[in-house]
PDB file of N, CA and C in Angstrom:
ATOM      1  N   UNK A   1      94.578 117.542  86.894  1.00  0.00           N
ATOM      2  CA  UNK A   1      94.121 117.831  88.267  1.00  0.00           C
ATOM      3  C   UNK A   1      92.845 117.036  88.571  1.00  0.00           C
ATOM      4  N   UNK A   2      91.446 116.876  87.391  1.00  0.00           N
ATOM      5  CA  UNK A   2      90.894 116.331  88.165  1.00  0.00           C
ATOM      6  C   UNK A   2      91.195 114.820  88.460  1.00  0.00           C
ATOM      7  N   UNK A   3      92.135 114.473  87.465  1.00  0.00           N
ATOM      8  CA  UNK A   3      92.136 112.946  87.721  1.00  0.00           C
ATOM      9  C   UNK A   3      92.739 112.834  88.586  1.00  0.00           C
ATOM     10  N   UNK A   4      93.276 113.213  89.346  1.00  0.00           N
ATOM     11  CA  UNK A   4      94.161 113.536  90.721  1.00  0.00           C
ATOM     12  C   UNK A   4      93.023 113.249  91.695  1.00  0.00           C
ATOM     13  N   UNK A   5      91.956 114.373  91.623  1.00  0.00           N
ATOM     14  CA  UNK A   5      91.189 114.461  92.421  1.00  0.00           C
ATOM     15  C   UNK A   5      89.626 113.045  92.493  1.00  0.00           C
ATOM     16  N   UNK A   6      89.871 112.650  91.455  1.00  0.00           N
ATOM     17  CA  UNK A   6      89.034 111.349  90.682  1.00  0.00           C
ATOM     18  C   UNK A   6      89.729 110.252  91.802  1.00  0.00           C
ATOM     19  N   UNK A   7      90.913 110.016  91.690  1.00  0.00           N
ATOM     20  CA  UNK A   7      91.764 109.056  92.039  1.00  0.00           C
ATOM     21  C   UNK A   7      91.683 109.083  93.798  1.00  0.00           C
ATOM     22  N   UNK A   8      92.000 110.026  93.946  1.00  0.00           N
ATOM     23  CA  UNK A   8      91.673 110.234  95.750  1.00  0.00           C
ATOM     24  C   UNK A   8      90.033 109.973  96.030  1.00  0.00           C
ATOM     25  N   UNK A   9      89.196 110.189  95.695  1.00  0.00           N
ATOM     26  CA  UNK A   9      87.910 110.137  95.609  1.00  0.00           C
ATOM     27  C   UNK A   9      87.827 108.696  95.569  1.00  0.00           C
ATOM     28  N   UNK A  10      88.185 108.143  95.020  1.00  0.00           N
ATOM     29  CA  UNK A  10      87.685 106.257  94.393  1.00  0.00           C
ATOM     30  C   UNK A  10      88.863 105.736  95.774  1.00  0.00           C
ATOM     31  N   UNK A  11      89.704 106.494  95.974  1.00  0.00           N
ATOM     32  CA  UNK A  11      90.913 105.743  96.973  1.00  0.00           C
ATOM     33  C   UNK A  11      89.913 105.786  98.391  1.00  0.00           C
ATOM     34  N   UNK A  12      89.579 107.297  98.529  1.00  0.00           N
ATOM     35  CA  UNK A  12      88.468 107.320 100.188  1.00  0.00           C
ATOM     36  C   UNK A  12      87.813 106.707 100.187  1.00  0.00           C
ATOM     37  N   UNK A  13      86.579 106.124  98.873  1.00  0.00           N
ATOM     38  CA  UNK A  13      85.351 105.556  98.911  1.00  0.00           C
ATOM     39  C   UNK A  13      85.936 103.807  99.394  1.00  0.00           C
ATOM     40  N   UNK A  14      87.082 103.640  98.762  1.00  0.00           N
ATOM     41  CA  UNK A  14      87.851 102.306  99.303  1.00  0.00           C
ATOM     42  C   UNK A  14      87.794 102.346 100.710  1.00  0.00           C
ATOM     43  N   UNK A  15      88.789 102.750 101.167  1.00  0.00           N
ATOM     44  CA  UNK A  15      89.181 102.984 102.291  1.00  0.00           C
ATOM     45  C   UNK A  15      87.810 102.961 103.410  1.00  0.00           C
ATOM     46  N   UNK A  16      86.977 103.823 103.043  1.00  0.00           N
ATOM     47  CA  UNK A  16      85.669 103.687 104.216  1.00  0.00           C
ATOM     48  C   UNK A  16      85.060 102.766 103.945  1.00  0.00           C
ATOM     49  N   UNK A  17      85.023 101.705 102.478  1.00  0.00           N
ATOM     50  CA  UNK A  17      84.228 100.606 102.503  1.00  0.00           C
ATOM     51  C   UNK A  17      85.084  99.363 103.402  1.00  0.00           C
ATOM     52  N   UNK A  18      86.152  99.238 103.059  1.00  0.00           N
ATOM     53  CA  UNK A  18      87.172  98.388 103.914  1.00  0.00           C
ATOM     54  C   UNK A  18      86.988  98.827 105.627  1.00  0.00           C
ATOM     55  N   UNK A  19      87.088  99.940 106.469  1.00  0.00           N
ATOM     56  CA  UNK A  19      86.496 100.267 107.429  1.00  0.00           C
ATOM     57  C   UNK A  19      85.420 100.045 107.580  1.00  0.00           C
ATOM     58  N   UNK A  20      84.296 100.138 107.306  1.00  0.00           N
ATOM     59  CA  UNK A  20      83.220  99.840 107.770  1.00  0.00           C
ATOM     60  C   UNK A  20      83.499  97.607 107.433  1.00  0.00           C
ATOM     61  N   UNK A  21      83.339  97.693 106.680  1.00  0.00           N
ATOM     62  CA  UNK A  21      83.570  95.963 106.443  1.00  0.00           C
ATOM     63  C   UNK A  21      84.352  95.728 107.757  1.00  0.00           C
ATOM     64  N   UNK A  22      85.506  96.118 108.290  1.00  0.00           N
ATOM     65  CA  UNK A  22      86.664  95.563 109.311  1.00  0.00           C
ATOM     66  C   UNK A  22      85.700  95.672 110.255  1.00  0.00           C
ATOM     67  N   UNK A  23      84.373  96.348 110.871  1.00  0.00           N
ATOM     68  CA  UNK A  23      83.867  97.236 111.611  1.00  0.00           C
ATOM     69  C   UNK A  23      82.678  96.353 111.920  1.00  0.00           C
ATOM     70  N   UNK A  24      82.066  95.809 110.835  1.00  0.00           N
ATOM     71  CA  UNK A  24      81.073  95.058 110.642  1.00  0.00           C
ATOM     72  C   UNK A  24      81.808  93.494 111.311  1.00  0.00           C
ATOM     73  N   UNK A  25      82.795  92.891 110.521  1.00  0.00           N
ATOM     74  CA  UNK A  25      83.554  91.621 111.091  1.00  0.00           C
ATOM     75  C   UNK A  25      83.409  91.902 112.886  1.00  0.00           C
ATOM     76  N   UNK A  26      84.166  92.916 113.361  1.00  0.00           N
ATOM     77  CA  UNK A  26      84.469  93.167 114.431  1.00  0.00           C
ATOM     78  C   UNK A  26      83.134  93.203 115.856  1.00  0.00           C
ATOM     79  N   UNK A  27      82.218  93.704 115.308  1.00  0.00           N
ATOM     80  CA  UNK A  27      80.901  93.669 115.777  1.00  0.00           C
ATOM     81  C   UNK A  27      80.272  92.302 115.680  1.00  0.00           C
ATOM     82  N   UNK A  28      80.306  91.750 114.583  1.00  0.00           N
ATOM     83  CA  UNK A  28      79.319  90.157 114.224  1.00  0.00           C
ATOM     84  C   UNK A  28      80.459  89.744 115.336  1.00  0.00           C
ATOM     85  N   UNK A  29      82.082  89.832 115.958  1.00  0.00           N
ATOM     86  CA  UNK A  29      82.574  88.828 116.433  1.00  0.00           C
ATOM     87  C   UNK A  29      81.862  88.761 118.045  1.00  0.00           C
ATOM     88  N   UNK A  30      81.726  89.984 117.896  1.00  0.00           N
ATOM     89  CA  UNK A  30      81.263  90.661 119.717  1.00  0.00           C
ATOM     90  C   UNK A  30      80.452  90.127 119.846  1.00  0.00           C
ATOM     91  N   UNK A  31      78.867  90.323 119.335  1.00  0.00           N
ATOM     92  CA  UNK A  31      77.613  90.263 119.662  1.00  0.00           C
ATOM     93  C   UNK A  31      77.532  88.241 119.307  1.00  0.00           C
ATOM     94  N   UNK A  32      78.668  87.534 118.677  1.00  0.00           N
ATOM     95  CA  UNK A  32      78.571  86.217 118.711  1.00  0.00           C
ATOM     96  C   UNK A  32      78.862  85.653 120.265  1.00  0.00           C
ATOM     97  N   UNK A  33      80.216  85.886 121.041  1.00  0.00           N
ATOM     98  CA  UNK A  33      80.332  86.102 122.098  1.00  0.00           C
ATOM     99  C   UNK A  33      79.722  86.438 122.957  1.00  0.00           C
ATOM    100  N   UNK A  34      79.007  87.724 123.102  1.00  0.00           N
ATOM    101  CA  UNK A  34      77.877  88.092 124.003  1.00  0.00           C
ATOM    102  C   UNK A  34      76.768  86.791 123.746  1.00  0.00           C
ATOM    103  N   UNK A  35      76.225  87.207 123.065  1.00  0.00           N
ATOM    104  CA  UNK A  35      75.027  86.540 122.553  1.00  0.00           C
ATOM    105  C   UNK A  35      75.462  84.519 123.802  1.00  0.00           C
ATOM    106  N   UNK A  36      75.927  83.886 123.344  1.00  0.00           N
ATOM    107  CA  UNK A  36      76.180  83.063 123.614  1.00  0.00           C
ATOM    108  C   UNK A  36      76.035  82.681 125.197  1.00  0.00           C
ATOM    109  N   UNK A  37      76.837  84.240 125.572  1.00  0.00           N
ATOM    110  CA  UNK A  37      76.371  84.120 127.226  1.00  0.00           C
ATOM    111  C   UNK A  37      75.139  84.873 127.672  1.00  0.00           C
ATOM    112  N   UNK A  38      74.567  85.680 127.002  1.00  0.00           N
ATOM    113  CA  UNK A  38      72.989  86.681 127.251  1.00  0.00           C
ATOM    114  C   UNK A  38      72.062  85.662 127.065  1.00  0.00           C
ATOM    115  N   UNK A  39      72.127  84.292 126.062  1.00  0.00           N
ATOM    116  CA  UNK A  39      71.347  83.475 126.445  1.00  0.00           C
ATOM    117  C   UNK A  39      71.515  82.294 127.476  1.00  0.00           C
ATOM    118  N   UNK A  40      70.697  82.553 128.092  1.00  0.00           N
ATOM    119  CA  UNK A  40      70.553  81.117 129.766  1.00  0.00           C
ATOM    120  C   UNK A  40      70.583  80.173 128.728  1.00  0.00           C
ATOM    121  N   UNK A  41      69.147  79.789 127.724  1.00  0.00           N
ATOM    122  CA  UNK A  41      68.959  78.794 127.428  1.00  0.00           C
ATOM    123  C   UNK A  41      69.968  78.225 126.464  1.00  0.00           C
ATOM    124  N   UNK A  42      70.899  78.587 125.857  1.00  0.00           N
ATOM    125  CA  UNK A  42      72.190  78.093 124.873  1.00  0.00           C
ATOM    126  C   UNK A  42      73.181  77.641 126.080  1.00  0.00           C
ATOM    127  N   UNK A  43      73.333  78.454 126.994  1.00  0.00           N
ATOM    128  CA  UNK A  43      74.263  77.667 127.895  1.00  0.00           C
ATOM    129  C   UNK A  43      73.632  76.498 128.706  1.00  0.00           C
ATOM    130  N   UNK A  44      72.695  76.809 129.069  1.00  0.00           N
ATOM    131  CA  UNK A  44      71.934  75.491 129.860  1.00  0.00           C
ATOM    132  C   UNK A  44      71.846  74.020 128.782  1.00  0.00           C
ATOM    133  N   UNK A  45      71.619  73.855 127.901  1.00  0.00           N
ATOM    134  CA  UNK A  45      71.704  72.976 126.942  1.00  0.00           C
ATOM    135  C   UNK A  45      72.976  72.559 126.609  1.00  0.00           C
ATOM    136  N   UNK A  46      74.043  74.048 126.928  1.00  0.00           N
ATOM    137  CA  UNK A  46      75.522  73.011 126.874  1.00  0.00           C
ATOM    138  C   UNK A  46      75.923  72.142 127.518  1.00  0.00           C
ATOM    139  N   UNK A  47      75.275  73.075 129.004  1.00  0.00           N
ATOM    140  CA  UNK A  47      75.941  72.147 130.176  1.00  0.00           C
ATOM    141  C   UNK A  47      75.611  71.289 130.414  1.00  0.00           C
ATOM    142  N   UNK A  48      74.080  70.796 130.158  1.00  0.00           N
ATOM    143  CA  UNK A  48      73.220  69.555 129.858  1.00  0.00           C
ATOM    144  C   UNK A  48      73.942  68.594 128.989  1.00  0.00           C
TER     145      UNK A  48
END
């Protein structure tokens, strides 16, 4: 039983590290996007 319960334990701690990681990717993609247009001066230098 406990290794049952060992095994689910190490499986959740997976599982929420892979979620948060997917979570983290997903955010760095946003705030790259935003970012890009929240700054004037990165676009003004493109269009330059």
């Amino acid at each position: 039983m406990k290794k049952n319960i060992d095994l689910f334990l190490s499986l959740a701690v997976a599982m929420v590290f892979v979620i948060i990681v997917f979570s983290h990717m997903g955010c760095g993609k946003k705030t790259d996007s935003t970012s890009s247009t929240s700054l004037p001066t990165k676009v003004s230098t493109d269009m330059d």
